[in-house]
Protein backbone atom coordinates (compact mmCIF):
# COMPACT_ATOMS: atom_id res chain seq x y z
CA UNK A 1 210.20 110.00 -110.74
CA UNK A 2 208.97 107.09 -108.60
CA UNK A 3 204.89 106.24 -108.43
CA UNK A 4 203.18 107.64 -105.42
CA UNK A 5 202.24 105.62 -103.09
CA UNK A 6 199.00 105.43 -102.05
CA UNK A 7 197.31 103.80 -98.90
CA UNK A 8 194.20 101.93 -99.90
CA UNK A 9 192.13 100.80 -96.81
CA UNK A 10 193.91 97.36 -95.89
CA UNK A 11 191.97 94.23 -95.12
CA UNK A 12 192.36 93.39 -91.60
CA UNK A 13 192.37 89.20 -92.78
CA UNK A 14 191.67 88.03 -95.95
CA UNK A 15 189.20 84.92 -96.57
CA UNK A 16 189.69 81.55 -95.85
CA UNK A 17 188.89 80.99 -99.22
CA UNK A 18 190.49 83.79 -101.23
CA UNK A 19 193.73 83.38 -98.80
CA UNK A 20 194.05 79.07 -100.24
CA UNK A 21 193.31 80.68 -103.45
CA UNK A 22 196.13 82.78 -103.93
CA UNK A 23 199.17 80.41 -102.45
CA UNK A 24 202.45 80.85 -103.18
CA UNK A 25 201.90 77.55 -104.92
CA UNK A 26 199.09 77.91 -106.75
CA UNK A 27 200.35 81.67 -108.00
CA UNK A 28 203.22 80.41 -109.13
CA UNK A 29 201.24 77.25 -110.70
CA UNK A 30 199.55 79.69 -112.61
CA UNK A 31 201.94 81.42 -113.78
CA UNK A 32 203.56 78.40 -115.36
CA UNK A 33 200.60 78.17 -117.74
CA UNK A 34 200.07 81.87 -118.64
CA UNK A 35 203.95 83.12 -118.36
CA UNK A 36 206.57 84.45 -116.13
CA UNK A 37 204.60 87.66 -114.46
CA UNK A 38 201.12 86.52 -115.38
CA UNK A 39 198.03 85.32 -114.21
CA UNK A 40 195.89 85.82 -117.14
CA UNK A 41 196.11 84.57 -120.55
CA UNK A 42 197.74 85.84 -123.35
CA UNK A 43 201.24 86.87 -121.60
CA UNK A 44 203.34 89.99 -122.64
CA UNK A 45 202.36 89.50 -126.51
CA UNK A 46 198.46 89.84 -125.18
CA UNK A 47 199.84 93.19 -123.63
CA UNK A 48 201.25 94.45 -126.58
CA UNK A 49 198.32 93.84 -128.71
CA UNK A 50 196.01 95.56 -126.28
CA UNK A 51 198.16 98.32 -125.89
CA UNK A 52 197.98 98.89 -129.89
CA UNK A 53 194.97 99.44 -129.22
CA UNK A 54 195.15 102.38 -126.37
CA UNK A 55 195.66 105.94 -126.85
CA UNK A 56 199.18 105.05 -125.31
CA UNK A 57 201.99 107.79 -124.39
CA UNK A 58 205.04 108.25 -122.64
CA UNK A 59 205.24 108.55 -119.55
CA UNK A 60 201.47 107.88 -118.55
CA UNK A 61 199.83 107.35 -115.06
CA UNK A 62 198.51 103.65 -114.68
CA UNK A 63 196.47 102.07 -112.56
CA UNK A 64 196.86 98.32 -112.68
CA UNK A 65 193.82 96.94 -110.80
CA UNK A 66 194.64 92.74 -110.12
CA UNK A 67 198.01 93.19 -110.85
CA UNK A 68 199.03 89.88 -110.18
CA UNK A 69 202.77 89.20 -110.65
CA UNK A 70 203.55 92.42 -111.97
CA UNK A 71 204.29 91.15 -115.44
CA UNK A 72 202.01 93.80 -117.47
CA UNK A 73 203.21 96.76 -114.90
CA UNK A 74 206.72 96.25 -115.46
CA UNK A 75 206.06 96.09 -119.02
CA UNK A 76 204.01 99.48 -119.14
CA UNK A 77 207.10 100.86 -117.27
CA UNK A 78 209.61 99.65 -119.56
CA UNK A 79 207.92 100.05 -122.88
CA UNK A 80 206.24 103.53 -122.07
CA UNK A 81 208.04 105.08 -118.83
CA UNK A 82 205.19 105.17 -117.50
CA UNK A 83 204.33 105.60 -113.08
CA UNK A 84 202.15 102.87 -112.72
CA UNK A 85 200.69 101.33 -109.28
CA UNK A 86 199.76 97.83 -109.07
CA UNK A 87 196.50 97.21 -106.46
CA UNK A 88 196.47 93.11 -105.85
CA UNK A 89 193.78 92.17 -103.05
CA UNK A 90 196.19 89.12 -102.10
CA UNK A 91 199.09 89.77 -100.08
CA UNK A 92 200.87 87.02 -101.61
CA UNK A 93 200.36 88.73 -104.91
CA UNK A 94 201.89 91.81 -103.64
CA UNK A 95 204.95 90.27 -101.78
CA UNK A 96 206.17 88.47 -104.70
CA UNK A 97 205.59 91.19 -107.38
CA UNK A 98 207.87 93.41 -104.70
CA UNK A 99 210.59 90.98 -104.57
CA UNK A 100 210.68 91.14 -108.29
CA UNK A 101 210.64 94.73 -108.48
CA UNK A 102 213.44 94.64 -105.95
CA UNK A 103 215.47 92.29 -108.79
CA UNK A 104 214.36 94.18 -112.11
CA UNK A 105 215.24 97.99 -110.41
CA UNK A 106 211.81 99.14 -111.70
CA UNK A 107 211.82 102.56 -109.62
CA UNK A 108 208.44 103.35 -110.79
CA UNK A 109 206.42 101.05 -110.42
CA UNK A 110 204.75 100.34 -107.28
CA UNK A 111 202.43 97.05 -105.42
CA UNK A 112 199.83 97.87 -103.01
CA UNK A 113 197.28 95.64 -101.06
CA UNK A 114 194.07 96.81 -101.44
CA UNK A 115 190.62 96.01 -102.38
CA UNK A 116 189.49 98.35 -105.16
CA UNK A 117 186.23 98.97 -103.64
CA UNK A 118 187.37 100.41 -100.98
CA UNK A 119 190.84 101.32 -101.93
CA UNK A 120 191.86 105.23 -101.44
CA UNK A 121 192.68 106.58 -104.88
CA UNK A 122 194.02 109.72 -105.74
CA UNK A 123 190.94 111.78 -107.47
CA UNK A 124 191.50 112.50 -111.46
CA UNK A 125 195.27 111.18 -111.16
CA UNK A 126 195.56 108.47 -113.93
CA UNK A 127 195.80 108.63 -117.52
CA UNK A 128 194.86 104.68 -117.54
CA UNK A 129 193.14 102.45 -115.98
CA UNK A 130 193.88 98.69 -116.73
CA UNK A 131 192.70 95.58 -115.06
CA UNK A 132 192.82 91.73 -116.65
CA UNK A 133 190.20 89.24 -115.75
CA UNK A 134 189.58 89.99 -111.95
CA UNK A 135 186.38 91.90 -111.46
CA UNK A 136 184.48 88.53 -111.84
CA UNK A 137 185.38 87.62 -108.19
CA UNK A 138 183.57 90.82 -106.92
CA UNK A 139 179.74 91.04 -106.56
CA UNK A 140 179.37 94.91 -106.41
CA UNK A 141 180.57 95.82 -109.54
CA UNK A 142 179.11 99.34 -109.07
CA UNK A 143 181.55 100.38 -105.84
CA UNK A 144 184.82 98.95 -108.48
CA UNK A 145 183.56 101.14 -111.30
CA UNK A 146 182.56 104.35 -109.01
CA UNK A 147 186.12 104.47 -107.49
CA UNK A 148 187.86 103.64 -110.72
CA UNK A 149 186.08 106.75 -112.73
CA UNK A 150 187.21 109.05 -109.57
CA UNK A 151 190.62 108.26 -109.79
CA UNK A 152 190.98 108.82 -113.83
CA UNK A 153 191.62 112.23 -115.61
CA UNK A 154 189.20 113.70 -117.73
CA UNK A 155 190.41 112.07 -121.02
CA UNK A 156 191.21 109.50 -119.32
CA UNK A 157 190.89 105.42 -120.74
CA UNK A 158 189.42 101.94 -119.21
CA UNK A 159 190.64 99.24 -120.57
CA UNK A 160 189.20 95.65 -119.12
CA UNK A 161 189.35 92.14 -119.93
CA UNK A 162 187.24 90.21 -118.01
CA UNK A 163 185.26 86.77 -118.00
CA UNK A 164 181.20 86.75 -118.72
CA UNK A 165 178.93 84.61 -119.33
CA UNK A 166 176.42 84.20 -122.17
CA UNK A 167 173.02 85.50 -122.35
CA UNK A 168 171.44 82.24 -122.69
CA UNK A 169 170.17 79.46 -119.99
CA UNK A 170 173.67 78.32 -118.11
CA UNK A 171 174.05 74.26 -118.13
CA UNK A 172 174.14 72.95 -114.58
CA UNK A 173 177.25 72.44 -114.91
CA UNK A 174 179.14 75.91 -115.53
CA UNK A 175 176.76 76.72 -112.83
CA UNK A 176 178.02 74.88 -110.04
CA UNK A 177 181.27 75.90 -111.30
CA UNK A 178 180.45 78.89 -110.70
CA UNK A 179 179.41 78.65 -107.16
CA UNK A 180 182.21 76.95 -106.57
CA UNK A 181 184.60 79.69 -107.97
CA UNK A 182 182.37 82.05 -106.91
CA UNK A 183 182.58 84.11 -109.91
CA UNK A 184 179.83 86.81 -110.22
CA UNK A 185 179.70 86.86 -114.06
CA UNK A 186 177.14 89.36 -115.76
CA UNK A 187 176.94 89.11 -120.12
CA UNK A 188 178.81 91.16 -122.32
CA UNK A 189 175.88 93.73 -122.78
CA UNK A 190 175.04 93.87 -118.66
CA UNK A 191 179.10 94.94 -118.16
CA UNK A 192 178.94 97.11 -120.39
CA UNK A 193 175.93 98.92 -119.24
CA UNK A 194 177.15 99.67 -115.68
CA UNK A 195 180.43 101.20 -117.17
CA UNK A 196 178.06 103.64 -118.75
CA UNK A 197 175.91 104.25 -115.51
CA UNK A 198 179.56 104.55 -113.89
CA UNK A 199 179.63 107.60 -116.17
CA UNK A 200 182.16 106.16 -118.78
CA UNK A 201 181.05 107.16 -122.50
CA UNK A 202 182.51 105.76 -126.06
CA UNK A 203 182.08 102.13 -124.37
CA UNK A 204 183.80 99.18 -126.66
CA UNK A 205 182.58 95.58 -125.85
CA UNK A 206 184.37 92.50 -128.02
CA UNK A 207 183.68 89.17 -127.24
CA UNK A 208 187.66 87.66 -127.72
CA UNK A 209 186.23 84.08 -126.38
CA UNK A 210 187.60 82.10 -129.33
CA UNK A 211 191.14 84.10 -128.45
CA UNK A 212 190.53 82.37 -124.96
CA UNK A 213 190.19 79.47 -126.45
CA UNK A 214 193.37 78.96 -128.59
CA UNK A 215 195.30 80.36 -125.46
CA UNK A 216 194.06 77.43 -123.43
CA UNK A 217 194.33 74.68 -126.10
CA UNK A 218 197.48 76.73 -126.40
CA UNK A 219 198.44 76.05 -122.61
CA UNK A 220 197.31 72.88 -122.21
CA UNK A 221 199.97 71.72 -125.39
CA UNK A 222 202.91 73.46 -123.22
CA UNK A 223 202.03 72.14 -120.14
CA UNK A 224 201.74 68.26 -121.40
CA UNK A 225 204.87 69.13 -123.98
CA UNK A 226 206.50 69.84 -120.77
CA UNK A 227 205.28 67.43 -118.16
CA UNK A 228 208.67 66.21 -116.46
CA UNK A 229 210.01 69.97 -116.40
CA UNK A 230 206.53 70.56 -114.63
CA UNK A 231 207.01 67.85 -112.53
CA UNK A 232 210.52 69.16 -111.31
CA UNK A 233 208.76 72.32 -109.33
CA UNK A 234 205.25 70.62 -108.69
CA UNK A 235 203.56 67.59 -108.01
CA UNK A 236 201.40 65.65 -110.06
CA UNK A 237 198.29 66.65 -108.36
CA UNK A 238 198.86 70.41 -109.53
CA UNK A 239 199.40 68.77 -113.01
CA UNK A 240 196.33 67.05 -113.33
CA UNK A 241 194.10 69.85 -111.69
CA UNK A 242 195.85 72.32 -114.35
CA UNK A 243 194.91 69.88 -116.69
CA UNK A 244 191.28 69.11 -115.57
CA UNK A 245 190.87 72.83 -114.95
CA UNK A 246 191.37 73.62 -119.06
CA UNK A 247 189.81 71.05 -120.09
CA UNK A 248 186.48 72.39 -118.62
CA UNK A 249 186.88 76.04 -119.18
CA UNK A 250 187.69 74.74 -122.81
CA UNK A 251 183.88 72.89 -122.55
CA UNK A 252 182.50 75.72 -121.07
CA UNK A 253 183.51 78.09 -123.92
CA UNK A 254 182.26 75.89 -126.29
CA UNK A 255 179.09 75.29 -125.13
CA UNK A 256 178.86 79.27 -124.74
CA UNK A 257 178.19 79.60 -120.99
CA UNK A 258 181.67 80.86 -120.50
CA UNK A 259 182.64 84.42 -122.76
CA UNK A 260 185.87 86.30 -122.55
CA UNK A 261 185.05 90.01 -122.92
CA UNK A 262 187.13 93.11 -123.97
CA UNK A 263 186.03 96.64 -122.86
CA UNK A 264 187.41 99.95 -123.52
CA UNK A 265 185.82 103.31 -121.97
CA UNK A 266 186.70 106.77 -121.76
CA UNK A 267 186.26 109.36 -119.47
């Protein structure tokens, strides 16, 4: 049976900004350094693990909130027959994750352009709710959490990763990178606490940032290992900006400004 398809409230133009974010190129930049399908680290065999860690069935309703390229959908689809909708506030996100669909035959699975604050969810519909490393770029984490509660069953499961930063005084420098990323980041402890006011109870928090780390040192090997390969598809200038763009979020977690978190919730 094919996912419903829903009919979140549509942007009428996205930002300048968030619209040069999320090229074709740079998508598909990304995805070079985390996998085919992804835009956040780890790949499929971060997937898996996380999923070991779920209270997964067959044939589950999933919310995928940032779905990206797909690459974690189509994987909950194959792996657990599960209906699963992919929300993706960039269009270009959504157009190439449906061209893919269109090649893999993945009946039920489903992309939507929305913005999950706003989006129009189906109340108590999904048995999961899973989102990797995109909250960060909204500041009203509150209206996310709200509408994400609504939308699971009673039983239902959050699972998040998401990037944080640490509790003590930021260095100038991860703070202008943050303004100029503009990431809202809160600490492990401050996440946490709005999933319970969201009215999410048996709340997990992990702090995976040494994972992050050996996925970027990780990347970075890959990506030099195969510099002329890179160089086939892109130009130098996306080499050394992938390159200079590690390198600092490898500083940053090592100076502890920058913290990968994990959170589970139930409802």
């Amino acid at each position: 049976m094919a996912t419903e398809v829903l009919h979140p409230n549509r942007q009428e133009a996205q930002p300048e900004e968030e619209a040069n974010r999320y090229s074709r190129q740079s998508i598909l930049r990304s995805e070079r350094m985390y996998g085919e399908g992804f835009q956040s680290p780890g790949g499929i065999e971060a997937v898996e693990g996380f999923c070991s860690r779920l209270r997964m069935r067959e044939e589950m309703k999933i919310l995928d909130i940032g779905s990206g390229l797909g690459g974690a959908c189509f994987y909950l689809s194959e792996r657990y027959s599960a209906s699963v909708l992919g929300l993706d506030y960039s269009q270009e996100m959504v157009d190439i994750s449906m061209e893919r669909k269109e090649i893999k035959q993945f009946p039920n699975v489903n992309f939507q352009q929305g913005d999950i604050r706003t989006a129009v969810l189906p109340l108590e519909t999904f048995d999961l709710a899973w989102t990797r490393d995109c909250i960060l770029y909204i500041p009203e984490k509150h209206l996310v959490w709200k509408n994400v509660y609504a939308s699971l069953k009673t039983g239902g499961q959050l699972f998040i990763t998401d990037f944080c930063k640490g509790k003590g005084p930021l260095s100038e420098s991860f703070f202008k990178y943050l303004m100029t990323c503009h990431y809202h980041l809160q600490d492990l402890d401050t996440y946490g606490q709005a999933l319970e006011t969201a009215g999410f109870h048996n709340v997990r928090i992990e702090d995976h940032t040494k994972a992050f780390i050996d996925s970027l040192c990780g990347e970075l090997k890959v990506l030099h290992d195969n510099r002329d390969l890179f160089l086939r598809e892109f130009t130098e200038t996306d080499f050394e900006y992938l390159v200079n763009r590690w390198d600092m979020k490898i500083q940053f977690c090592e100076q502890g400004d920058f913290i990968w978190g994990l959170f589970i919730a139930d409802k």
